[in-house]
PDB file of N, CA and C in Angstrom:
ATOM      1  N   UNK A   1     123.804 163.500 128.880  1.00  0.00           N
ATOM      2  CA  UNK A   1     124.601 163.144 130.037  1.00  0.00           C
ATOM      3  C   UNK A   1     123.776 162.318 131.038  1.00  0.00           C
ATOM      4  N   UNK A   2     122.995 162.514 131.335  1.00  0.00           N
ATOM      5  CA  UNK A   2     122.050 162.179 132.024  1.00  0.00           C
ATOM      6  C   UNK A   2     121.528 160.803 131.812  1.00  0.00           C
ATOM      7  N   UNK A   3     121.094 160.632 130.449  1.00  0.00           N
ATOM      8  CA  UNK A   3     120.594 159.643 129.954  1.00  0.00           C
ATOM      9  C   UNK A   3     121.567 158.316 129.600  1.00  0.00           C
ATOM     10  N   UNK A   4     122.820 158.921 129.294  1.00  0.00           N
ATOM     11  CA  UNK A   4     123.522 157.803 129.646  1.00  0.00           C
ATOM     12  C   UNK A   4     124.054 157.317 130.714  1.00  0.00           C
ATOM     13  N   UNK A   5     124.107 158.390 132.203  1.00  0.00           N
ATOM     14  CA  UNK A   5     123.989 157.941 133.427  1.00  0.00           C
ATOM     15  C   UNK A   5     123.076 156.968 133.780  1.00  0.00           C
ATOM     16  N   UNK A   6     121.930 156.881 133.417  1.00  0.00           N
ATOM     17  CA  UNK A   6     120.512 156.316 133.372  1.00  0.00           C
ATOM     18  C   UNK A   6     120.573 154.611 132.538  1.00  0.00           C
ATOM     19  N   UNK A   7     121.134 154.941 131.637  1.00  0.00           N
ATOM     20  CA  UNK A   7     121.202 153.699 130.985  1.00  0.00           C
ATOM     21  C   UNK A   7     122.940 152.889 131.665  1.00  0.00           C
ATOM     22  N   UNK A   8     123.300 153.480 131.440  1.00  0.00           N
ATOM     23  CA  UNK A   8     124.422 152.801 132.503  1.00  0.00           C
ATOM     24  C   UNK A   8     124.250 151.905 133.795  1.00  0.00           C
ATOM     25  N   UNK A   9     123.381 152.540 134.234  1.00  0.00           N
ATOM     26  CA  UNK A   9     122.409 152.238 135.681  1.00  0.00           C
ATOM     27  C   UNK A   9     121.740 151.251 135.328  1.00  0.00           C
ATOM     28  N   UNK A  10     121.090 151.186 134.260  1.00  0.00           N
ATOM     29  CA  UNK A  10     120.208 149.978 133.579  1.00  0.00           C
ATOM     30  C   UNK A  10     121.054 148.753 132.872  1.00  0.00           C
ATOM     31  N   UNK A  11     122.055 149.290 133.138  1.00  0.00           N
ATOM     32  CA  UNK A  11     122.909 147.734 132.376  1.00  0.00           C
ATOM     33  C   UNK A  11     123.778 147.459 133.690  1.00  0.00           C
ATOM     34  N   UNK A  12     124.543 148.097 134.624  1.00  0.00           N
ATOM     35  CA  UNK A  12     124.723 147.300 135.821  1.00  0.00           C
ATOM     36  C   UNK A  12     123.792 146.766 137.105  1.00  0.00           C
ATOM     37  N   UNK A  13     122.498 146.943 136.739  1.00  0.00           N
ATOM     38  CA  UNK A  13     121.519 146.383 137.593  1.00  0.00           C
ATOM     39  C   UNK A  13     120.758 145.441 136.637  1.00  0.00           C
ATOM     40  N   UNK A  14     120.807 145.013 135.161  1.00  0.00           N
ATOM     41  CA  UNK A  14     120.480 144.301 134.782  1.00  0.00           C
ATOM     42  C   UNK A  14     121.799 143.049 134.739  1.00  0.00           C
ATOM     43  N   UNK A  15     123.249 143.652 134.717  1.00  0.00           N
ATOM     44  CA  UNK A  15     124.333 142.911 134.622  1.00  0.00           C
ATOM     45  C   UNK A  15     124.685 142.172 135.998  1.00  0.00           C
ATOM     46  N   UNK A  16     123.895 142.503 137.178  1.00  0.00           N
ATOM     47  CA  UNK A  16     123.568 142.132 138.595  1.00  0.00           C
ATOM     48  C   UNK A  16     122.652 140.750 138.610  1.00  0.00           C
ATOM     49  N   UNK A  17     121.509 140.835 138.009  1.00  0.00           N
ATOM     50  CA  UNK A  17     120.333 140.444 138.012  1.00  0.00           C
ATOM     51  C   UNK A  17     120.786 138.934 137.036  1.00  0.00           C
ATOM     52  N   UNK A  18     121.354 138.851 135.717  1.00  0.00           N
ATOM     53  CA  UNK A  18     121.675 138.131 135.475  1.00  0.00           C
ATOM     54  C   UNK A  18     122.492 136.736 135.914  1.00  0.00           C
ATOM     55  N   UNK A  19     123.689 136.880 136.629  1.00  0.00           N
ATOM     56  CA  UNK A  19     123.694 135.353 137.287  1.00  0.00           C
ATOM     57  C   UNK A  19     122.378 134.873 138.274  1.00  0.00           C
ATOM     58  N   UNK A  20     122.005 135.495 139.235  1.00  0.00           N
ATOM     59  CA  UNK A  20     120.669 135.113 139.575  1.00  0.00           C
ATOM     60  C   UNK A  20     119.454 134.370 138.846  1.00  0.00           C
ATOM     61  N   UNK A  21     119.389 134.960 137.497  1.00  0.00           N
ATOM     62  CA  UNK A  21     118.479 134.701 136.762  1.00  0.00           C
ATOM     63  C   UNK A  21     119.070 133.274 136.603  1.00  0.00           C
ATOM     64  N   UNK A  22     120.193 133.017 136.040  1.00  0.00           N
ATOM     65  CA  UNK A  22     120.920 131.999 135.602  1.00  0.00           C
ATOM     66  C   UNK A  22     120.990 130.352 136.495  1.00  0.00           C
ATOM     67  N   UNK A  23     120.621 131.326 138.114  1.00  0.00           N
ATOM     68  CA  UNK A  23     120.775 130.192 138.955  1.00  0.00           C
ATOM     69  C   UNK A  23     119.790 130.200 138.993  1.00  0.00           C
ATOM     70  N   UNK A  24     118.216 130.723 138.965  1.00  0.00           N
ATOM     71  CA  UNK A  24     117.177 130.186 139.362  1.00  0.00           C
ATOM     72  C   UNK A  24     116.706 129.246 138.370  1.00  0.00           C
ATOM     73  N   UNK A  25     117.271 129.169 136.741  1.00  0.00           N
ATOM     74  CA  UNK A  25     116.821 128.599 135.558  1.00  0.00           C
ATOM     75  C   UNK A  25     117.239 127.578 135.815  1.00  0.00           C
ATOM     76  N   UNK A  26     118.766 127.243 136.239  1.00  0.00           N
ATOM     77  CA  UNK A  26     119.418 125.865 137.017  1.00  0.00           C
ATOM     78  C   UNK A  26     118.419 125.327 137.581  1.00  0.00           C
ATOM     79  N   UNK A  27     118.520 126.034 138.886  1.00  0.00           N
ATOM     80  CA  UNK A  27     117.319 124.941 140.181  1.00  0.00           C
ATOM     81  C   UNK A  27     116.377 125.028 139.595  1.00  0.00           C
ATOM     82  N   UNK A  28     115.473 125.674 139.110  1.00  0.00           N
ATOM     83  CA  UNK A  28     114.145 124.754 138.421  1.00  0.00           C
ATOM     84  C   UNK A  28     114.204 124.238 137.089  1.00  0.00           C
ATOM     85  N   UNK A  29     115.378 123.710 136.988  1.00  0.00           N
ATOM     86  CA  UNK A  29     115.374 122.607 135.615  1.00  0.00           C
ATOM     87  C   UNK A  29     114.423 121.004 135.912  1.00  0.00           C
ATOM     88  N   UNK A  30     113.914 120.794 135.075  1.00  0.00           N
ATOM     89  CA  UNK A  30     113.349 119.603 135.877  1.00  0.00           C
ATOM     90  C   UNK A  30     112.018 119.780 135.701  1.00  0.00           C
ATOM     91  N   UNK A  31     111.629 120.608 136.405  1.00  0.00           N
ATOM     92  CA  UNK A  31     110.262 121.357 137.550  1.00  0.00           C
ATOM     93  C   UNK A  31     109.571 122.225 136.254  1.00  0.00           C
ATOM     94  N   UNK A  32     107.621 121.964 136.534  1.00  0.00           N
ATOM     95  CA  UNK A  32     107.433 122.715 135.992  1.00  0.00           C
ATOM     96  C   UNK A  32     107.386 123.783 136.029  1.00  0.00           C
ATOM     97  N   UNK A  33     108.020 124.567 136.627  1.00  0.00           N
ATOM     98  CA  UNK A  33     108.732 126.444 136.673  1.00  0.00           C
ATOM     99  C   UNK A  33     109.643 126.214 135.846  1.00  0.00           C
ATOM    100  N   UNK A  34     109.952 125.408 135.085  1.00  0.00           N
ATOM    101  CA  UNK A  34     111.749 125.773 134.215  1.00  0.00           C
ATOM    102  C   UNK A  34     111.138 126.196 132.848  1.00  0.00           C
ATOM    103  N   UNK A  35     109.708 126.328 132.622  1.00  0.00           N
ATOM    104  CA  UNK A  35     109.490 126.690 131.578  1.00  0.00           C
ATOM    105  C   UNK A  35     109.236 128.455 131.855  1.00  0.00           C
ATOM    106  N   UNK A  36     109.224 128.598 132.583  1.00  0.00           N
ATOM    107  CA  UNK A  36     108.998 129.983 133.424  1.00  0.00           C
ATOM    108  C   UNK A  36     110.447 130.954 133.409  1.00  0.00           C
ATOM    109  N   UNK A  37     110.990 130.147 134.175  1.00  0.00           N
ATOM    110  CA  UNK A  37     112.506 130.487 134.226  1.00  0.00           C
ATOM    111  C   UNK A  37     113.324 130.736 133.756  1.00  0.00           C
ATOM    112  N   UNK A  38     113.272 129.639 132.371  1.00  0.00           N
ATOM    113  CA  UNK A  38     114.515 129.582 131.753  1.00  0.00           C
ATOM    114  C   UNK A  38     114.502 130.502 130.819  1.00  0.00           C
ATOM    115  N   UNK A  39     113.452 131.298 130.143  1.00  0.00           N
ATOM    116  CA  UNK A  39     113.529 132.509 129.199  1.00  0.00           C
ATOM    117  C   UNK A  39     114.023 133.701 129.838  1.00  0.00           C
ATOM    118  N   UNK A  40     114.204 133.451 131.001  1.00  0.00           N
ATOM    119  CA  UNK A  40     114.790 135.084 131.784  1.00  0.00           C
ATOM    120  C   UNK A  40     116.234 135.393 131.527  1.00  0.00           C
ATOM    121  N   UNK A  41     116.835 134.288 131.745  1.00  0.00           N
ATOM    122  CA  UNK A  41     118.517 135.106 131.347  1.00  0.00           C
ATOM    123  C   UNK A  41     118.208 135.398 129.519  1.00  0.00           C
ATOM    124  N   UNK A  42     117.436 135.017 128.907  1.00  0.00           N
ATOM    125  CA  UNK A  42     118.153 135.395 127.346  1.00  0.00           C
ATOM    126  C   UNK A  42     117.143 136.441 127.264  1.00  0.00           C
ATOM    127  N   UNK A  43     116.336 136.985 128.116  1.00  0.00           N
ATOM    128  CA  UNK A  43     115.930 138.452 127.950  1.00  0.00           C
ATOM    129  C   UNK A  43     116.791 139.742 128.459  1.00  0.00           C
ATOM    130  N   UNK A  44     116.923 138.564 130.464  1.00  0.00           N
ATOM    131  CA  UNK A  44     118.467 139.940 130.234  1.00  0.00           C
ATOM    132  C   UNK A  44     119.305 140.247 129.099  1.00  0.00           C
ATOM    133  N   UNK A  45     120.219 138.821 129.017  1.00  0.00           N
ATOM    134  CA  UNK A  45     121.230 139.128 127.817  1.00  0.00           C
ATOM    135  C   UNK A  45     120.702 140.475 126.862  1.00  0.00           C
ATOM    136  N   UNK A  46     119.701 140.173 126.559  1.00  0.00           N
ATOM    137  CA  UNK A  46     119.384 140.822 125.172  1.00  0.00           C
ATOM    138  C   UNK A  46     119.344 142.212 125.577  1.00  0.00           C
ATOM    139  N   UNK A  47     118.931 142.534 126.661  1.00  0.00           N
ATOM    140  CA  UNK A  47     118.520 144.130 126.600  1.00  0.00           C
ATOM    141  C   UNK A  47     120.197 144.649 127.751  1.00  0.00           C
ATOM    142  N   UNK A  48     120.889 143.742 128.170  1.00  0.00           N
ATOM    143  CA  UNK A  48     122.182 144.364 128.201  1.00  0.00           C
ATOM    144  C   UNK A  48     122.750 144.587 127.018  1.00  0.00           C
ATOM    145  N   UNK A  49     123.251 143.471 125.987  1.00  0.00           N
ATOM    146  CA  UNK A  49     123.059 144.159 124.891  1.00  0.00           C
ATOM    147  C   UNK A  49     122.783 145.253 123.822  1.00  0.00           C
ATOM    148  N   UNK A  50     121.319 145.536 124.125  1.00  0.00           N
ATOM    149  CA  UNK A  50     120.879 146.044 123.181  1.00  0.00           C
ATOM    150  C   UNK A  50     121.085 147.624 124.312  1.00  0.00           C
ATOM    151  N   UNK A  51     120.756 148.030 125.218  1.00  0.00           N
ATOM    152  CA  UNK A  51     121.341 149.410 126.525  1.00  0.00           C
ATOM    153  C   UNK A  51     122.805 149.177 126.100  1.00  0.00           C
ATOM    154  N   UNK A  52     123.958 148.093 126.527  1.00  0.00           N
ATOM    155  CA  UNK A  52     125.306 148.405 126.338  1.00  0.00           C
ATOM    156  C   UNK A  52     125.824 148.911 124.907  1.00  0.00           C
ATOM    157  N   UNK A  53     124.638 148.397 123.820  1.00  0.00           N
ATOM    158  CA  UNK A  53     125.420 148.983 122.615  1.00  0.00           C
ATOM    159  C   UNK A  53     125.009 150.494 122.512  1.00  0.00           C
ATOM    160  N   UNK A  54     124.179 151.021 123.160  1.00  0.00           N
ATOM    161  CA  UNK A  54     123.317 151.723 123.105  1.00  0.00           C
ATOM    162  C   UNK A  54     124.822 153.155 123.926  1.00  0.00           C
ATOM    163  N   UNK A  55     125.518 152.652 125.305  1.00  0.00           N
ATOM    164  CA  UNK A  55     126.545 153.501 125.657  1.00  0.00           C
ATOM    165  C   UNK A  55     128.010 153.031 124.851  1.00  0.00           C
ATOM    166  N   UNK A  56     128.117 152.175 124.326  1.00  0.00           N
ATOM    167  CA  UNK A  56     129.276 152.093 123.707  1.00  0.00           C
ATOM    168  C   UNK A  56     129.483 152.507 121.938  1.00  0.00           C
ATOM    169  N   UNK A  57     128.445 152.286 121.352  1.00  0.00           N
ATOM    170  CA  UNK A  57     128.467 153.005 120.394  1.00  0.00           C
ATOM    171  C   UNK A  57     128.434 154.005 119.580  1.00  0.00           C
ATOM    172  N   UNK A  58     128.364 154.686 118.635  1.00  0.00           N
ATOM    173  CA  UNK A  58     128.196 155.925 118.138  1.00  0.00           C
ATOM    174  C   UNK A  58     126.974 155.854 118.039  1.00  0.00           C
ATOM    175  N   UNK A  59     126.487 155.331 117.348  1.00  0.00           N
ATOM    176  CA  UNK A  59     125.131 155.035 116.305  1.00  0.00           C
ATOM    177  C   UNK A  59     124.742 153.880 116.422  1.00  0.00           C
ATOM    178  N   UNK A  60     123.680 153.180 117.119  1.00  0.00           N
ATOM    179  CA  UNK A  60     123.025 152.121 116.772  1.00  0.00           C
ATOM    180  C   UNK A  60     122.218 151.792 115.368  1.00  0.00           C
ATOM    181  N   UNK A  61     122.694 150.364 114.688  1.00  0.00           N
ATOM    182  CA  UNK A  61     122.105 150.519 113.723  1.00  0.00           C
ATOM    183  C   UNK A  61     120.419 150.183 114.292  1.00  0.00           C
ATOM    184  N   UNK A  62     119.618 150.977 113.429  1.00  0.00           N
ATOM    185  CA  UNK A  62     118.292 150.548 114.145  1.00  0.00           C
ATOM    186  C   UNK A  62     117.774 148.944 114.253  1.00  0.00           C
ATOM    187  N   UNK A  63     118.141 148.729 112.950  1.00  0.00           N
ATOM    188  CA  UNK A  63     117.634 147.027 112.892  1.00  0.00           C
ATOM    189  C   UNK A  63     118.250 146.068 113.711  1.00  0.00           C
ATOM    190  N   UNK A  64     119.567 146.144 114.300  1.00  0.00           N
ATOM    191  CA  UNK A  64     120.233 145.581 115.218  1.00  0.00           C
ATOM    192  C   UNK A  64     119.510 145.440 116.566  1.00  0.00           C
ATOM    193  N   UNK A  65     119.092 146.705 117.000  1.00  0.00           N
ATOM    194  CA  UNK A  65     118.298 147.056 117.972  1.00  0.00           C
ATOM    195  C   UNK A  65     116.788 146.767 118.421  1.00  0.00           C
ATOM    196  N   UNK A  66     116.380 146.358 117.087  1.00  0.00           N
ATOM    197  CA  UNK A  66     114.702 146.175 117.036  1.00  0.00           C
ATOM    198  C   UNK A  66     114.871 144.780 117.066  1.00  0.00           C
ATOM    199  N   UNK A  67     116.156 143.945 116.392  1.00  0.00           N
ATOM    200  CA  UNK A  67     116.334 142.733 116.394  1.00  0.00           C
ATOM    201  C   UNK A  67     115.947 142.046 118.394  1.00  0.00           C
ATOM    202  N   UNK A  68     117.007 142.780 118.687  1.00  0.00           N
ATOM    203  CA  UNK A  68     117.733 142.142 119.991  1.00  0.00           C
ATOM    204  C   UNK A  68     116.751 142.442 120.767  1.00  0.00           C
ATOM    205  N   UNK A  69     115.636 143.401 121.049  1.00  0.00           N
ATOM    206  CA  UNK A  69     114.769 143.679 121.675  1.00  0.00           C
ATOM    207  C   UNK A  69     113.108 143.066 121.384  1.00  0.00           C
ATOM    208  N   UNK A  70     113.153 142.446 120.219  1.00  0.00           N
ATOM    209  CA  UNK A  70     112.012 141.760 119.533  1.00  0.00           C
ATOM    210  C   UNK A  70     112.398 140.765 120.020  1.00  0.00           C
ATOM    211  N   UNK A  71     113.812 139.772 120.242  1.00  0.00           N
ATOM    212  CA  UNK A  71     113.857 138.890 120.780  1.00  0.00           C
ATOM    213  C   UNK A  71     113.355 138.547 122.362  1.00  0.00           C
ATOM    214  N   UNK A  72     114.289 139.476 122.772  1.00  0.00           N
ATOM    215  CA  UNK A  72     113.537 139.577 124.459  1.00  0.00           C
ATOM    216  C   UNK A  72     112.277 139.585 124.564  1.00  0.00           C
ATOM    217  N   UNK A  73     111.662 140.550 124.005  1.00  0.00           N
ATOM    218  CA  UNK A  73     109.936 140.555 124.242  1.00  0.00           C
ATOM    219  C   UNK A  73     109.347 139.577 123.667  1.00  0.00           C
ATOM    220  N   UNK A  74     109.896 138.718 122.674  1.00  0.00           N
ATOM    221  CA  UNK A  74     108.952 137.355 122.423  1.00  0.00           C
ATOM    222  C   UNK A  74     109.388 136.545 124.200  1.00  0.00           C
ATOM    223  N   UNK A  75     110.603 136.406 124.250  1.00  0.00           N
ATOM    224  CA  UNK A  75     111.445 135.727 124.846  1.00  0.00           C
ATOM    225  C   UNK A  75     110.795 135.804 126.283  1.00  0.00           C
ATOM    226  N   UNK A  76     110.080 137.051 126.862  1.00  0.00           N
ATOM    227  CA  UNK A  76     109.220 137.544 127.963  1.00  0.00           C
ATOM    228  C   UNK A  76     107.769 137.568 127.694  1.00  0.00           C
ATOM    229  N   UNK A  77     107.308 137.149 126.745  1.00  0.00           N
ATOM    230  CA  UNK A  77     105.757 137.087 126.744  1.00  0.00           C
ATOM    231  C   UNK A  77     106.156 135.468 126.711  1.00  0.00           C
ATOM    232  N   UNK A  78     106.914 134.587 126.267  1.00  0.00           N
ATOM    233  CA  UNK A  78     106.873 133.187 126.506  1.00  0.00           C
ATOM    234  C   UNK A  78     106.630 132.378 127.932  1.00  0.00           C
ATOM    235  N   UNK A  79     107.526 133.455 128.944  1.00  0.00           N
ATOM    236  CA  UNK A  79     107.626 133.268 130.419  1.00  0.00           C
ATOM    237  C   UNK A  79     106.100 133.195 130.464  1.00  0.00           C
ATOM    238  N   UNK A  80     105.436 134.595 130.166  1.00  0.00           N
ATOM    239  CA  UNK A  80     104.424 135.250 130.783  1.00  0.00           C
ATOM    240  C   UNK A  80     103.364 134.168 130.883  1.00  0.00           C
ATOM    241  N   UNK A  81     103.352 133.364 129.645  1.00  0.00           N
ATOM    242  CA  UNK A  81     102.262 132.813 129.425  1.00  0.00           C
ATOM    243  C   UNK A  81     102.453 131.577 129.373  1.00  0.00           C
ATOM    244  N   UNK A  82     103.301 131.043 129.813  1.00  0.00           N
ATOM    245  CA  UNK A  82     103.885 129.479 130.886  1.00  0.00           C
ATOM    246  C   UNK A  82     103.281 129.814 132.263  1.00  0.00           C
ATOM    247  N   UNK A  83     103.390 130.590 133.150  1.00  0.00           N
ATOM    248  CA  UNK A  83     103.505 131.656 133.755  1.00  0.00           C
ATOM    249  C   UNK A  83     102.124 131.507 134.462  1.00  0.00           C
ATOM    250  N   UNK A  84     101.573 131.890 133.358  1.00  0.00           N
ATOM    251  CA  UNK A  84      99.755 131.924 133.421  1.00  0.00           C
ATOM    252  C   UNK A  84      98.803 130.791 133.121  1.00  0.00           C
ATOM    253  N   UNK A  85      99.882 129.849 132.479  1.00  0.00           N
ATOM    254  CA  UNK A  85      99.369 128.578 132.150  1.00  0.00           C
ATOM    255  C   UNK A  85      99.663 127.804 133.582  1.00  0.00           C
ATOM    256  N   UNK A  86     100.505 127.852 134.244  1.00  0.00           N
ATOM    257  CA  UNK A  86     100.884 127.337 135.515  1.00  0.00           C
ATOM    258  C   UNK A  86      99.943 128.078 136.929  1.00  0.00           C
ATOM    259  N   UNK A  87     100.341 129.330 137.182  1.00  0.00           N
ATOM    260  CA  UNK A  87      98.605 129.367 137.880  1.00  0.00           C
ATOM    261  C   UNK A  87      97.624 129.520 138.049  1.00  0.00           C
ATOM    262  N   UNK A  88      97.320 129.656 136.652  1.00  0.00           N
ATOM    263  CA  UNK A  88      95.627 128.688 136.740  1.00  0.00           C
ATOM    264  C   UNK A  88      95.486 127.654 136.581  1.00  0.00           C
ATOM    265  N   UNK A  89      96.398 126.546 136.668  1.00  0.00           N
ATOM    266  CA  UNK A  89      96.215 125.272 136.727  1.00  0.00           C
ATOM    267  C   UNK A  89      95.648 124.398 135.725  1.00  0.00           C
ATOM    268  N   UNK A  90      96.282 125.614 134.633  1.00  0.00           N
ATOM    269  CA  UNK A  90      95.753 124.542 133.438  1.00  0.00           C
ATOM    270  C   UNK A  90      96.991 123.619 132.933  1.00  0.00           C
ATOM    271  N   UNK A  91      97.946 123.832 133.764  1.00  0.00           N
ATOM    272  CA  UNK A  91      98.905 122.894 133.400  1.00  0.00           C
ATOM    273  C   UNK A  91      99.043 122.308 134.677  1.00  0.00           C
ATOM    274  N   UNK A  92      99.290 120.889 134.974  1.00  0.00           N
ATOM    275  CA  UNK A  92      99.548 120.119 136.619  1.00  0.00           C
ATOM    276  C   UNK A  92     101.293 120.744 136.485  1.00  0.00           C
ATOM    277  N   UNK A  93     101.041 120.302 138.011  1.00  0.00           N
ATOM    278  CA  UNK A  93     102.388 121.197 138.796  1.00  0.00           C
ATOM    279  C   UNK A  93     103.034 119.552 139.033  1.00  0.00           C
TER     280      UNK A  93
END
Protein backbone atom coordinates (compact mmCIF):
# COMPACT_ATOMS: atom_id res chain seq x y z
CA UNK A 1 0.00 0.00 0.00
CA UNK A 2 2.43 2.19 0.83
CA UNK A 3 4.75 1.56 -1.83
CA UNK A 4 2.46 2.19 -4.36
CA UNK A 5 1.48 5.45 -2.65
CA UNK A 6 5.24 6.15 -3.04
CA UNK A 7 5.56 5.30 -6.54
CA UNK A 8 2.51 7.08 -7.52
CA UNK A 9 4.17 10.13 -5.97
CA UNK A 10 7.13 9.34 -8.20
CA UNK A 11 5.27 9.37 -11.41
CA UNK A 12 3.20 12.62 -10.72
CA UNK A 13 6.28 14.59 -9.76
CA UNK A 14 8.17 13.10 -12.50
CA UNK A 15 4.86 13.65 -14.85
CA UNK A 16 5.27 17.51 -13.47
CA UNK A 17 8.88 17.77 -14.23
CA UNK A 18 8.52 16.65 -17.72
CA UNK A 19 7.06 19.58 -19.81
CA UNK A 20 9.73 21.68 -18.10
CA UNK A 21 12.29 19.39 -19.10
CA UNK A 22 10.80 19.67 -22.61
CA UNK A 23 10.97 23.48 -22.55
CA UNK A 24 14.36 23.81 -21.34
CA UNK A 25 15.60 21.21 -24.31
CA UNK A 26 13.63 23.82 -26.69
CA UNK A 27 15.47 27.02 -25.42
CA UNK A 28 18.78 25.54 -25.47
CA UNK A 29 18.52 24.10 -28.91
CA UNK A 30 21.20 25.74 -30.74
CA UNK A 31 23.49 26.35 -27.61
CA UNK A 32 26.05 24.31 -26.36
CA UNK A 33 23.76 23.15 -23.29
CA UNK A 34 21.36 21.33 -25.84
CA UNK A 35 23.63 18.56 -25.63
CA UNK A 36 23.02 18.61 -21.87
CA UNK A 37 19.42 19.11 -22.09
CA UNK A 38 18.05 17.38 -24.56
CA UNK A 39 18.58 13.73 -22.98
CA UNK A 40 16.37 14.79 -19.99
CA UNK A 41 12.85 14.43 -21.25
CA UNK A 42 13.65 10.77 -22.73
CA UNK A 43 14.91 9.83 -19.24
CA UNK A 44 11.81 11.15 -17.67
CA UNK A 45 9.68 9.43 -20.26
CA UNK A 46 11.36 6.29 -19.51
CA UNK A 47 11.15 5.96 -15.82
CA UNK A 48 7.38 7.29 -15.95
CA UNK A 49 7.02 4.48 -17.89
CA UNK A 50 8.84 2.07 -16.46
CA UNK A 51 7.10 3.41 -12.23
CA UNK A 52 3.59 3.76 -14.30
CA UNK A 53 3.81 0.21 -15.55
CA UNK A 54 5.06 -0.68 -12.41
CA UNK A 55 1.18 0.75 -10.68
CA UNK A 56 -0.82 -0.28 -13.54
CA UNK A 57 0.15 -3.63 -14.05
CA UNK A 58 -0.05 -7.01 -12.55
CA UNK A 59 3.35 -8.22 -13.26
CA UNK A 60 6.06 -6.44 -14.89
CA UNK A 61 7.75 -8.37 -17.37
CA UNK A 62 11.34 -8.05 -16.05
CA UNK A 63 13.03 -7.48 -19.40
CA UNK A 64 10.61 -4.73 -20.30
CA UNK A 65 11.73 -3.02 -17.25
CA UNK A 66 15.52 -3.45 -17.38
CA UNK A 67 14.93 -2.37 -21.04
CA UNK A 68 13.27 1.09 -20.29
CA UNK A 69 15.50 1.81 -17.38
CA UNK A 70 18.91 0.82 -19.18
CA UNK A 71 17.72 3.30 -21.56
CA UNK A 72 17.37 6.20 -19.20
CA UNK A 73 20.60 5.52 -17.44
CA UNK A 74 22.60 5.43 -20.69
CA UNK A 75 20.31 8.36 -21.66
CA UNK A 76 21.57 10.22 -18.07
CA UNK A 77 25.16 9.33 -18.02
CA UNK A 78 25.13 10.99 -21.73
CA UNK A 79 23.88 14.40 -20.09
CA UNK A 80 26.39 13.75 -17.33
CA UNK A 81 29.26 13.69 -19.38
CA UNK A 82 28.37 16.58 -21.99
CA UNK A 83 27.81 18.06 -18.73
CA UNK A 84 31.37 17.61 -17.58
CA UNK A 85 32.77 18.08 -20.87
CA UNK A 86 31.20 21.64 -20.81
CA UNK A 87 32.55 22.74 -17.36
CA UNK A 88 35.73 22.03 -17.60
CA UNK A 89 36.04 23.65 -20.65
CA UNK A 90 37.10 21.10 -22.64
CA UNK A 91 34.51 21.88 -24.95
CA UNK A 92 34.19 26.03 -25.99
CA UNK A 93 30.91 27.46 -24.91
Amino acid sequence: MLNDLLIFGLVVLLSAALPLSVVAALGFRGSPFSKVTAPIPVVLVCYVVADGSRLYLEKVPPTFYAVVTSVAVVAAVYAAVNAVLLLTERRSV
